[in-house]
C-alpha atoms as a PDB file:
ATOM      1  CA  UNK A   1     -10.786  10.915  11.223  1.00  0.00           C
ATOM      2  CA  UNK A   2     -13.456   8.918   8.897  1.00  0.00           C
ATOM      3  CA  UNK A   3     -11.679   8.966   5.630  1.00  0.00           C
ATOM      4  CA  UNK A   4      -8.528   7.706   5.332  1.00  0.00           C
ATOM      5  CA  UNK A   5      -5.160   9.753   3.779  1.00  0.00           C
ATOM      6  CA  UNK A   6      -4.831   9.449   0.103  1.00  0.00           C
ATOM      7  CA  UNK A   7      -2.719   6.911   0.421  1.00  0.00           C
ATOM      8  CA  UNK A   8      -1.672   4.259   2.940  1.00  0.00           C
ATOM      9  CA  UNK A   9       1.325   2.516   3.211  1.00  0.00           C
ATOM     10  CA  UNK A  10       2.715   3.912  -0.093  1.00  0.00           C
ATOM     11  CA  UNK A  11      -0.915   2.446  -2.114  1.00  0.00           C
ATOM     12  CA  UNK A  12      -3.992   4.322  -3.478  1.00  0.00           C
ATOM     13  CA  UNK A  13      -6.801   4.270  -0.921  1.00  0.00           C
ATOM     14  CA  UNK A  14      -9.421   3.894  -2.927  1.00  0.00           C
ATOM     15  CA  UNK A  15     -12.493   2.768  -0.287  1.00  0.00           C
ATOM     16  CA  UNK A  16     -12.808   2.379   3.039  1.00  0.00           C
ATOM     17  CA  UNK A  17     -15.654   1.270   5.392  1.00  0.00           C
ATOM     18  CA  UNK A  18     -15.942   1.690   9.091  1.00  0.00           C
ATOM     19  CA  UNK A  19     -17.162  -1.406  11.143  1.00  0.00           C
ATOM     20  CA  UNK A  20     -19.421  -0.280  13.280  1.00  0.00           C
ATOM     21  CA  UNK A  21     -21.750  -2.358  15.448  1.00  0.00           C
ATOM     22  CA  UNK A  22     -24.151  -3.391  13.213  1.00  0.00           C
ATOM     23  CA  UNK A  23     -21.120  -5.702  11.277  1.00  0.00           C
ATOM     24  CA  UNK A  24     -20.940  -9.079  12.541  1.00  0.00           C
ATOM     25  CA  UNK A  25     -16.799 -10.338  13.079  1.00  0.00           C
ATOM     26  CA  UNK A  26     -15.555 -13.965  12.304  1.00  0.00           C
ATOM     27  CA  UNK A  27     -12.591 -15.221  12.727  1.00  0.00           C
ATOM     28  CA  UNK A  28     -12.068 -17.105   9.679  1.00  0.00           C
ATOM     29  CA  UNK A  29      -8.678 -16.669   8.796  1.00  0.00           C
ATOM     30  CA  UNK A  30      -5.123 -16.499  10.278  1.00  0.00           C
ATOM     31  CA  UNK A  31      -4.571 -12.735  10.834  1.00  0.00           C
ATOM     32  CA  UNK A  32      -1.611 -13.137  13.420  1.00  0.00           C
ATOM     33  CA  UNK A  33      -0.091  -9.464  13.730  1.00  0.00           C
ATOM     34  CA  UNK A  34       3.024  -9.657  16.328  1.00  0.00           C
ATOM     35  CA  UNK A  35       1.933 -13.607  17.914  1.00  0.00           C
ATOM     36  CA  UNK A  36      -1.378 -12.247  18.524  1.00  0.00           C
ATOM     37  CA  UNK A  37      -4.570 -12.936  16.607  1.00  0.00           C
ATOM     38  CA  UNK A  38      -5.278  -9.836  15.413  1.00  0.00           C
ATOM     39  CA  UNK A  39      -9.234  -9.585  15.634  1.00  0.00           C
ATOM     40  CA  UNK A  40     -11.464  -7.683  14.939  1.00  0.00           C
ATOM     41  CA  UNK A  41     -10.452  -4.064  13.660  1.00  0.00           C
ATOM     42  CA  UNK A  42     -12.487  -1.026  13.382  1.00  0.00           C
ATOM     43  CA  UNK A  43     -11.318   0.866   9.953  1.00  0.00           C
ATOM     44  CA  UNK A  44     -10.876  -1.476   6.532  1.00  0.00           C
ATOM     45  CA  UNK A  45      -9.361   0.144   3.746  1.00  0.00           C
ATOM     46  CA  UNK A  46      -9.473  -1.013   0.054  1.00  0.00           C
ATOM     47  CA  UNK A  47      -5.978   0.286  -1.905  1.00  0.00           C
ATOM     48  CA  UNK A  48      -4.319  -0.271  -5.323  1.00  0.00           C
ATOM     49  CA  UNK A  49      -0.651  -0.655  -5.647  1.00  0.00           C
ATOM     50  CA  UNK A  50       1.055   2.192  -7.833  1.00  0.00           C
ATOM     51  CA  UNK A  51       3.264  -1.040  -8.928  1.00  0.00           C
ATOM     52  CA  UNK A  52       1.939  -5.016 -10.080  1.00  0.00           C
ATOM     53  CA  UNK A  53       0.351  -6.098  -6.551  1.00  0.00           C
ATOM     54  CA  UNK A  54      -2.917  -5.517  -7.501  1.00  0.00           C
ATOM     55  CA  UNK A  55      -4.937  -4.552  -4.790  1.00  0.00           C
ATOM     56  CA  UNK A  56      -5.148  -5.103  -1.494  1.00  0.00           C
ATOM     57  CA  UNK A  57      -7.117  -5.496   1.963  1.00  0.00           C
ATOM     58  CA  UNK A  58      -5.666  -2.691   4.950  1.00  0.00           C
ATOM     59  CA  UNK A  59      -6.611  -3.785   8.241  1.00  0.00           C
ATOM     60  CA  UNK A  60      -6.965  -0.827  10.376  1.00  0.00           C
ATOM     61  CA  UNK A  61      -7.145   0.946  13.460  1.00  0.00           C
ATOM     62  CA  UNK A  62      -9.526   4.238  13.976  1.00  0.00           C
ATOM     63  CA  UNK A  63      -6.484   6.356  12.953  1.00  0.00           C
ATOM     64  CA  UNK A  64      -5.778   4.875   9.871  1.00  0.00           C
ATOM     65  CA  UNK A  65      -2.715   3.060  11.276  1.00  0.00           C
ATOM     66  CA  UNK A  66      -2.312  -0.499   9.232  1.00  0.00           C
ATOM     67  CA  UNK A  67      -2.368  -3.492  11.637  1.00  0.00           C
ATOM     68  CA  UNK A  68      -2.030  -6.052   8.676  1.00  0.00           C
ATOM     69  CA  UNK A  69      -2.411  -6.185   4.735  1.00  0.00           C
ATOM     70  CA  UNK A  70      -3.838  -9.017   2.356  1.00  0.00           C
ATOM     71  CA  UNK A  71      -2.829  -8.430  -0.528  1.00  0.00           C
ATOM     72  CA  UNK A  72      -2.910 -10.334  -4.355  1.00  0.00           C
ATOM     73  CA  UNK A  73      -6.637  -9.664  -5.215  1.00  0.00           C
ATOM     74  CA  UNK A  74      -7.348  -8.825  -8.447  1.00  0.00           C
ATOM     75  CA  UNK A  75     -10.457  -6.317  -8.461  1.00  0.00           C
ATOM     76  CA  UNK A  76     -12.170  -4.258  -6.203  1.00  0.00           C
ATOM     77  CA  UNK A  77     -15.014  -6.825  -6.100  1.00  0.00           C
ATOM     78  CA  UNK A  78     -12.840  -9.832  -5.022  1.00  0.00           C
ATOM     79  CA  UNK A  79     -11.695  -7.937  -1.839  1.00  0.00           C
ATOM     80  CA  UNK A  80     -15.068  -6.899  -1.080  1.00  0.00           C
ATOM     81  CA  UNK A  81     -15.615 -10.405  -1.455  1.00  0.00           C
ATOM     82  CA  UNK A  82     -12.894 -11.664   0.796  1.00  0.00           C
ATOM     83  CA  UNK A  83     -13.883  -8.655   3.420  1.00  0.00           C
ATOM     84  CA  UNK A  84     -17.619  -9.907   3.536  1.00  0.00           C
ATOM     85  CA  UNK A  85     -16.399 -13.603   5.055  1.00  0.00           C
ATOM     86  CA  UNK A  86     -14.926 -12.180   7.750  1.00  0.00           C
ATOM     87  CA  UNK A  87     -16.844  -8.928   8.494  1.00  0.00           C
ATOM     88  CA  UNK A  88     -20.329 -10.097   7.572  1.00  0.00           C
ATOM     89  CA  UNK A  89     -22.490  -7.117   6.620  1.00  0.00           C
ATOM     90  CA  UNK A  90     -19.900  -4.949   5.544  1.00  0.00           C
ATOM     91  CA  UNK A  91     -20.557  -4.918   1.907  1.00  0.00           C
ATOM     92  CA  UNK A  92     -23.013  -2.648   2.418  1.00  0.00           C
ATOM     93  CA  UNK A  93     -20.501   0.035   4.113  1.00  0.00           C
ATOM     94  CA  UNK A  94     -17.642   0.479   1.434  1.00  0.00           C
ATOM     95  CA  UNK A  95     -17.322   4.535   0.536  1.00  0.00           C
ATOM     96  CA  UNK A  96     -15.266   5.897  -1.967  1.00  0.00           C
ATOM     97  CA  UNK A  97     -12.643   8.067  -0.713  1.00  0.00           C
ATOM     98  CA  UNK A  98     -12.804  10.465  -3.377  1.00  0.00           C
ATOM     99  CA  UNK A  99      -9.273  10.611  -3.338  1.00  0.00           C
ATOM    100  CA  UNK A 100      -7.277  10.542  -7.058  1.00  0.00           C
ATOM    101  CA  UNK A 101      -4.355   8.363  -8.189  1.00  0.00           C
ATOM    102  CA  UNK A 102      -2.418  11.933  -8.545  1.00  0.00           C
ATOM    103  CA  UNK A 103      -3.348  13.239  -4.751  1.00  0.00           C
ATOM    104  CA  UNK A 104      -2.102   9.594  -3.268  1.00  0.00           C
ATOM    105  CA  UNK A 105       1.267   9.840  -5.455  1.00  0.00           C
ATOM    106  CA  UNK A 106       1.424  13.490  -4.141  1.00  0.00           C
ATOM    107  CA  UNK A 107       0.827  12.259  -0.423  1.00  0.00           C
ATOM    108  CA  UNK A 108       3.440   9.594  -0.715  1.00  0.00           C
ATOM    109  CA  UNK A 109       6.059  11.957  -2.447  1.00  0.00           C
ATOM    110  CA  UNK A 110       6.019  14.028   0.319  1.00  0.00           C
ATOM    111  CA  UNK A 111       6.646  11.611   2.439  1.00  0.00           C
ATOM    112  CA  UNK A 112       9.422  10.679   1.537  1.00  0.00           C
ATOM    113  CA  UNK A 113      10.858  13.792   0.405  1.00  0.00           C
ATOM    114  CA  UNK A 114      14.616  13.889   1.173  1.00  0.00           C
ATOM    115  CA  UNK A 115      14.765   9.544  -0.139  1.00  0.00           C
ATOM    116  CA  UNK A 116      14.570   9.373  -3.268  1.00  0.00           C
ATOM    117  CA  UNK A 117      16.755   8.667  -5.746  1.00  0.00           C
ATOM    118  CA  UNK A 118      18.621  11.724  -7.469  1.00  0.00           C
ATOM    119  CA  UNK A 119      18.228   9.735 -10.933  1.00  0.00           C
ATOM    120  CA  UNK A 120      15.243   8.594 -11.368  1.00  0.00           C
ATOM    121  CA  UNK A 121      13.175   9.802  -8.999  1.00  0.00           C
ATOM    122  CA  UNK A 122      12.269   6.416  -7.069  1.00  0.00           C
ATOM    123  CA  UNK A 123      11.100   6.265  -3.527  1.00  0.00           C
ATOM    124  CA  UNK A 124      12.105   3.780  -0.634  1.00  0.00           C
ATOM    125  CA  UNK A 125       8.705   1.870  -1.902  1.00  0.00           C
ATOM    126  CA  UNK A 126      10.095   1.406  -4.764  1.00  0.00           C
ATOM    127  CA  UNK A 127      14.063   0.371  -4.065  1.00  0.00           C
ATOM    128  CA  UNK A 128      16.183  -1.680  -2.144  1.00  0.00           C
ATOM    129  CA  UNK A 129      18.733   0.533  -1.441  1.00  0.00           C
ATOM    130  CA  UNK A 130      19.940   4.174  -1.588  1.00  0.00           C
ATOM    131  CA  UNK A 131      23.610   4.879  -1.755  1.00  0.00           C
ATOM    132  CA  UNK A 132      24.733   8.559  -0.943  1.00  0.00           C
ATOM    133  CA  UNK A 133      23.314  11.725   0.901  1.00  0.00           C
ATOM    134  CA  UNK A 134      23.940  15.179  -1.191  1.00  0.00           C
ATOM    135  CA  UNK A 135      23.183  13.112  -4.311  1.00  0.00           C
ATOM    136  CA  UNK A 136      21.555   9.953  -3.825  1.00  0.00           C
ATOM    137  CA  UNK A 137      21.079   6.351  -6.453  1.00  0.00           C
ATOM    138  CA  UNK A 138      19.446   3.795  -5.954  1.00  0.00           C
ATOM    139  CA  UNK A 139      20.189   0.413  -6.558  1.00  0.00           C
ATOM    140  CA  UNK A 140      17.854   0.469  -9.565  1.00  0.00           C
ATOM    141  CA  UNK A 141      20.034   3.168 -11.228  1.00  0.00           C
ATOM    142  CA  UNK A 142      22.820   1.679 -10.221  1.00  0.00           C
ATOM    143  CA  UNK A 143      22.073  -1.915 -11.884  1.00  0.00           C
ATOM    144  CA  UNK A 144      21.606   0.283 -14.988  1.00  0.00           C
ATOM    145  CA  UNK A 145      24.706   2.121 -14.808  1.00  0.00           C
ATOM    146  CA  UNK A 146      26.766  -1.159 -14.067  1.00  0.00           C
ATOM    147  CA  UNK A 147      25.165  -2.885 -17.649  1.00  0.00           C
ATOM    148  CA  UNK A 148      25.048   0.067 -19.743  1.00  0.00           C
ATOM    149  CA  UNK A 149      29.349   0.575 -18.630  1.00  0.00           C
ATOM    150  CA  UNK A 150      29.879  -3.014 -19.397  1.00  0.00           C
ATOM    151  CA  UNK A 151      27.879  -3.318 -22.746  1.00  0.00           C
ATOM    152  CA  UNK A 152      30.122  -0.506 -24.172  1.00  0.00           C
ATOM    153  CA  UNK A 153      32.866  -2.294 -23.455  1.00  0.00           C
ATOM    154  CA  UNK A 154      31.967  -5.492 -25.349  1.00  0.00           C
ATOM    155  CA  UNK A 155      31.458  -3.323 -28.010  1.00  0.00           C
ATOM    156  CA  UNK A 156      34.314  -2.030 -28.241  1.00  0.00           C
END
């Protein structure tokens, strides 16, 4: 598989590049996945967060399996940046996956069908916790609940 799913790891995948040969690896920062340097990988993906993260860096395997995320950057160009120090000639590679915000929130859905929360529609992403199993709230909704009961009651 080239192209990576819409989404990865619950983000937009928005471009990816293969390293092939021709893409020279240096280790230049501390990518320790598991007490092992993690290396050179063979897929990098470029995602946005559906939330405030921003976007991110996916280190990869040829499946499309995340070994390790950087994450904080602020445009597309600063990870391409970041990318280019350690994988030196990959600039040149990045593809657009073609792949729209509503397709990755679709992929991700589905997913996690069965998790999210009865109320307002959240998904484990996007919660801490899930309390129940025929109807299900998450801790989110439950925050809510818990302010808007005891607001009334000062009112009162």
């Amino acid at each position: 598989m080239s192209v990576p799913p819409p989404a990865l790891h619950s983000t937009h995948a928005l471009e990816y590049a293969i390293v092939d040969e021709s893409v020279e690896f240096e280790q230049r920062h501390v990518l320790n996945v598991g007490g092992e340097w993690l290396g050179r990988v063979p897929r990098l993906a470029i995602c946005e967060d559906f939330g405030e993260l921003g976007f991110l860096l996916f280190h990869c395997d040829a499946e499309w399996n995340v070994l390790r995320v950087a994450a904080g950057y602020k445009s597309i160009a600063e990870v391409e940046a970041r990318a280019e120090r350690s994988y030196h000639g990959i600039n040149g590679k990045w593809v657009p996956t073609g792949h729209s915000r509503a397709a990755a929130e679709k992929y991700v859905a589905d997913a996690f069908k069965g998790w999210e929360c009865s109320f307002c529609g959240r998904l484990p992403p996007q919660y801490e916790q899930l309390v129940g199993e025929r109807v299900r709230i998450c801790n989110h909704c439950i925050n809510e609940f818990h302010q808007a009961i005891h607001s009334e009651r000062d009112d009162t």
